[in-house]
N, C-alpha and C. Protein backbone atom coordinates (compact mmCIF):
# COMPACT_ATOMS: atom_id res chain seq x y z
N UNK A 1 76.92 72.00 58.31
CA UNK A 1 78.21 71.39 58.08
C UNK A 1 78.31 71.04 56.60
N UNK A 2 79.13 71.68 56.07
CA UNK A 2 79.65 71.15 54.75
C UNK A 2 79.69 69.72 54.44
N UNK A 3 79.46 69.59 53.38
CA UNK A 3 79.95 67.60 52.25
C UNK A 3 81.40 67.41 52.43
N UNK A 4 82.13 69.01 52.71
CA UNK A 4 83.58 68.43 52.69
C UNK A 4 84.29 68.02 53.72
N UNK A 5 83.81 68.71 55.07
CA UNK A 5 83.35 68.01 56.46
C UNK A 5 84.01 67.11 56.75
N UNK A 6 82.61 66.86 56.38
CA UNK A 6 82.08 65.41 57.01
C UNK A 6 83.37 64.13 55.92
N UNK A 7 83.28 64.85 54.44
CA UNK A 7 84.06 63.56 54.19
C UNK A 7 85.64 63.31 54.44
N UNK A 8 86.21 65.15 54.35
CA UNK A 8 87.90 64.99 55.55
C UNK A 8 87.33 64.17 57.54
N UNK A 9 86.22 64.22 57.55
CA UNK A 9 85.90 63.23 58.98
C UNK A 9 86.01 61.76 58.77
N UNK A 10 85.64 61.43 58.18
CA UNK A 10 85.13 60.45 57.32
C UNK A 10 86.17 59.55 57.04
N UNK A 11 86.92 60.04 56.06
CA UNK A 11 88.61 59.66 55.00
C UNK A 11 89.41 59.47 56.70
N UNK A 12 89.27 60.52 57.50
CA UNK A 12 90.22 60.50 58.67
C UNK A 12 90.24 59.61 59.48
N UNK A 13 89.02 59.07 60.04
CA UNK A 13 88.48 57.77 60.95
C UNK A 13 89.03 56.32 60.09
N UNK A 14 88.55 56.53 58.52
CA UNK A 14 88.60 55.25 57.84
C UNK A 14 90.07 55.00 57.79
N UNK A 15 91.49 55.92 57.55
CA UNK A 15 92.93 56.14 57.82
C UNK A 15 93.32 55.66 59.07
N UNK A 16 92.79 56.38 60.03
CA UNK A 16 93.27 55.50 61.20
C UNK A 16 92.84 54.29 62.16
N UNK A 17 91.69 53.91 61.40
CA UNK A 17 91.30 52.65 61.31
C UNK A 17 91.98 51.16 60.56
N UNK A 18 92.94 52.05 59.60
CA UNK A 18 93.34 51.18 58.12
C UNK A 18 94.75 51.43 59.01
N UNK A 19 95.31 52.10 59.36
CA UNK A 19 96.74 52.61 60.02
C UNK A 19 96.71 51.70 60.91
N UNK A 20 95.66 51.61 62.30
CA UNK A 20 95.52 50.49 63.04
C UNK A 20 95.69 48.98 63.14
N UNK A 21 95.58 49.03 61.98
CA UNK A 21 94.81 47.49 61.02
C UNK A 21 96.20 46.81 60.58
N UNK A 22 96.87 48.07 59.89
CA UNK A 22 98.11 47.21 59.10
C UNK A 22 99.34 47.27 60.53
N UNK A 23 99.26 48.43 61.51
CA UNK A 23 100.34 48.00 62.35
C UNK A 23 100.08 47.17 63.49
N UNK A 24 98.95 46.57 63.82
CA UNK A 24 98.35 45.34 63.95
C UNK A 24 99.13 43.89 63.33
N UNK A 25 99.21 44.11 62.09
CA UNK A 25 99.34 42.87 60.86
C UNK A 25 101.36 42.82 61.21
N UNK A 26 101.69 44.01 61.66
CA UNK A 26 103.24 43.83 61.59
C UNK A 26 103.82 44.84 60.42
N UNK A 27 102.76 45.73 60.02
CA UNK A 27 103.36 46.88 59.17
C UNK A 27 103.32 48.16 59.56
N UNK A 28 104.41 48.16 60.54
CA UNK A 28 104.48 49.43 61.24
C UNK A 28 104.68 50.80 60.81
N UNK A 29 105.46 50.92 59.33
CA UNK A 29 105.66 51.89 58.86
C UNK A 29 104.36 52.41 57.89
N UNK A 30 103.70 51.67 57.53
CA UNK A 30 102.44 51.76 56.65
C UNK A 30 101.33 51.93 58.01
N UNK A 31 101.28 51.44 58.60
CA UNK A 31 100.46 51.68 60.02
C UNK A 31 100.54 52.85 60.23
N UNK A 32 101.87 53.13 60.84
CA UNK A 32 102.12 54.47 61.63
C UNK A 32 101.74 55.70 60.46
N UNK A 33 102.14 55.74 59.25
CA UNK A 33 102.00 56.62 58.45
C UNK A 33 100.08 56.72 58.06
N UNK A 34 99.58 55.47 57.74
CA UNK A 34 98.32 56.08 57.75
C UNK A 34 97.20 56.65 59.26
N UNK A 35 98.17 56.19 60.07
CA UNK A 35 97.70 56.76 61.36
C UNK A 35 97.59 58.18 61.50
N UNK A 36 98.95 58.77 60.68
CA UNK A 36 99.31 59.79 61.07
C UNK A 36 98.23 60.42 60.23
N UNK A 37 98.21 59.99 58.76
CA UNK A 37 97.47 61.27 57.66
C UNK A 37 95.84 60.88 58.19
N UNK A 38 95.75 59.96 59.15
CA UNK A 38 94.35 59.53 59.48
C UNK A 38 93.73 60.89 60.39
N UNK A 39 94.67 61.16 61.23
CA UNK A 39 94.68 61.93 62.17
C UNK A 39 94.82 63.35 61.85
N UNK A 40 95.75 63.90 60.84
CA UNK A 40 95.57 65.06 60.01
C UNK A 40 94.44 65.44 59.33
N UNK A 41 93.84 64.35 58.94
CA UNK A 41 91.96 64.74 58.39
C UNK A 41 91.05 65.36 59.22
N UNK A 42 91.53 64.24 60.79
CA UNK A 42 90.33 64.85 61.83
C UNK A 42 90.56 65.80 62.23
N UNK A 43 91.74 66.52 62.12
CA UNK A 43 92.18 67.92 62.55
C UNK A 43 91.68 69.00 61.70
N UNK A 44 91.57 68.85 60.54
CA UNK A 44 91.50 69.30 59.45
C UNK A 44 90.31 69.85 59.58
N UNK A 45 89.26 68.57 59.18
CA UNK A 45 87.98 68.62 59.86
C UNK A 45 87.42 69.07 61.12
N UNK A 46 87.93 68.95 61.69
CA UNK A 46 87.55 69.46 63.40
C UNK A 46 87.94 71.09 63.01
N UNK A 47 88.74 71.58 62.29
CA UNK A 47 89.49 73.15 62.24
C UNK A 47 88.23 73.46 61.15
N UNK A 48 87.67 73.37 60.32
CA UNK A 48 86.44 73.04 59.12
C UNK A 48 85.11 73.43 59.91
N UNK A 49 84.89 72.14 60.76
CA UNK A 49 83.75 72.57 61.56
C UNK A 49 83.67 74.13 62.30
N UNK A 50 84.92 74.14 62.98
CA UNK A 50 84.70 74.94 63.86
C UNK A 50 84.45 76.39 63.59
N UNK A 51 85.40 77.04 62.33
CA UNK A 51 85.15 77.97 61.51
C UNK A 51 83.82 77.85 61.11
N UNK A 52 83.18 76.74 60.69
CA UNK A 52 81.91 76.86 59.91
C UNK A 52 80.65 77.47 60.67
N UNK A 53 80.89 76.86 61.79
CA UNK A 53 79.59 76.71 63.25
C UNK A 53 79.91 78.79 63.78
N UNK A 54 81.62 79.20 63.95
CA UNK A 54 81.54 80.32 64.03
C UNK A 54 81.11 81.44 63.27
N UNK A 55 81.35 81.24 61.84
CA UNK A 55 80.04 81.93 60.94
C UNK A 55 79.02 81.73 60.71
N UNK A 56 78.55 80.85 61.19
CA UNK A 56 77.14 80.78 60.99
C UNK A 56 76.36 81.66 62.51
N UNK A 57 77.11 81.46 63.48
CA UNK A 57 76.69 82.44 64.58
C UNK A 57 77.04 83.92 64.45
N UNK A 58 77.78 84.15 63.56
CA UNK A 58 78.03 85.64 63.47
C UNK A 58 76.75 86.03 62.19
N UNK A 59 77.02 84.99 61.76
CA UNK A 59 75.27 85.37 60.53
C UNK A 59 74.01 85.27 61.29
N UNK A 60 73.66 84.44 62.43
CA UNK A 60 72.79 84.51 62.95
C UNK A 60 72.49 85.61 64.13
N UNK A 61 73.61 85.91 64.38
CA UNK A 61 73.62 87.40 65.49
C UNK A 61 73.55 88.78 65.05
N UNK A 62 73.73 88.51 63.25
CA UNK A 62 74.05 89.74 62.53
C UNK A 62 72.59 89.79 62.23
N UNK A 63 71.27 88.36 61.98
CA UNK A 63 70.19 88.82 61.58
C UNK A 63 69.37 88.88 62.97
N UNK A 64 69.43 88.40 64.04
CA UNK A 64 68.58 89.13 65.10
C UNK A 64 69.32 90.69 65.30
N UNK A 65 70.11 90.89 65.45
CA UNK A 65 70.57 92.58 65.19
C UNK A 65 69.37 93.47 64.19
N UNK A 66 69.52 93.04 63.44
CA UNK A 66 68.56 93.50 62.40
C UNK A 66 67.40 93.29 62.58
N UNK A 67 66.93 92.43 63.06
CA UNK A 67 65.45 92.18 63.41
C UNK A 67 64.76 92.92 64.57
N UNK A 68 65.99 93.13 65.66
CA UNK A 68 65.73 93.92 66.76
C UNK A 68 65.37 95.49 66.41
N UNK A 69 66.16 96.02 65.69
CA UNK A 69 66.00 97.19 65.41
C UNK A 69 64.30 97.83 64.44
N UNK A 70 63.94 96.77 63.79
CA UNK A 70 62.63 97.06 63.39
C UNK A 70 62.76 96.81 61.87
C-alpha cells in the first residue's frame, strides 16, 4: 500500500471526524461539508487500494507463470 493511501485514509477519517464534531457544535453547514470531503478521501482511498492490491496480483501471477515454465 502506498504513503498516499494510507494518508487520503487518514485526511478522510480525520474530515469526518472534524465534520462530526462541528455539526455536533451546531455547524451544520461546515459539518455537513467536511463530512462530505471526509468521505470522498475514503473513497478515493478505498478506489487506490484496490487498484493497487489488483496489480500487485497480476505481478505476482505474471512471476509464478514464469517460474512454472522453467
Amino acid at each position: 500500500m502506498s504513503w498516499l493511501s494510507l494518508v487520503l485514509a487518514n485526511l478522510g477519517l480525520g474530515g469526518f471526524v472534524a465534520g462530526v464534531y462541528f455539526h455536533a457544535i451546531g455547524q451544520q453547514g461546515a459539518g455537513t461539508a467536511l463530512m462530505a470531503l471526509g468521505l470522498a478521501m475514503q473513497v478515493i482511498a478505498l478506489v487506490r487500494i484496490k487498484r493497487e492490491r489488483k496489480l500487485a496480483a497480476q505481478v505476482t501471477k505474471q512471476k509464478d507463470s514464469s517460474n512454472a515454465r522453467g
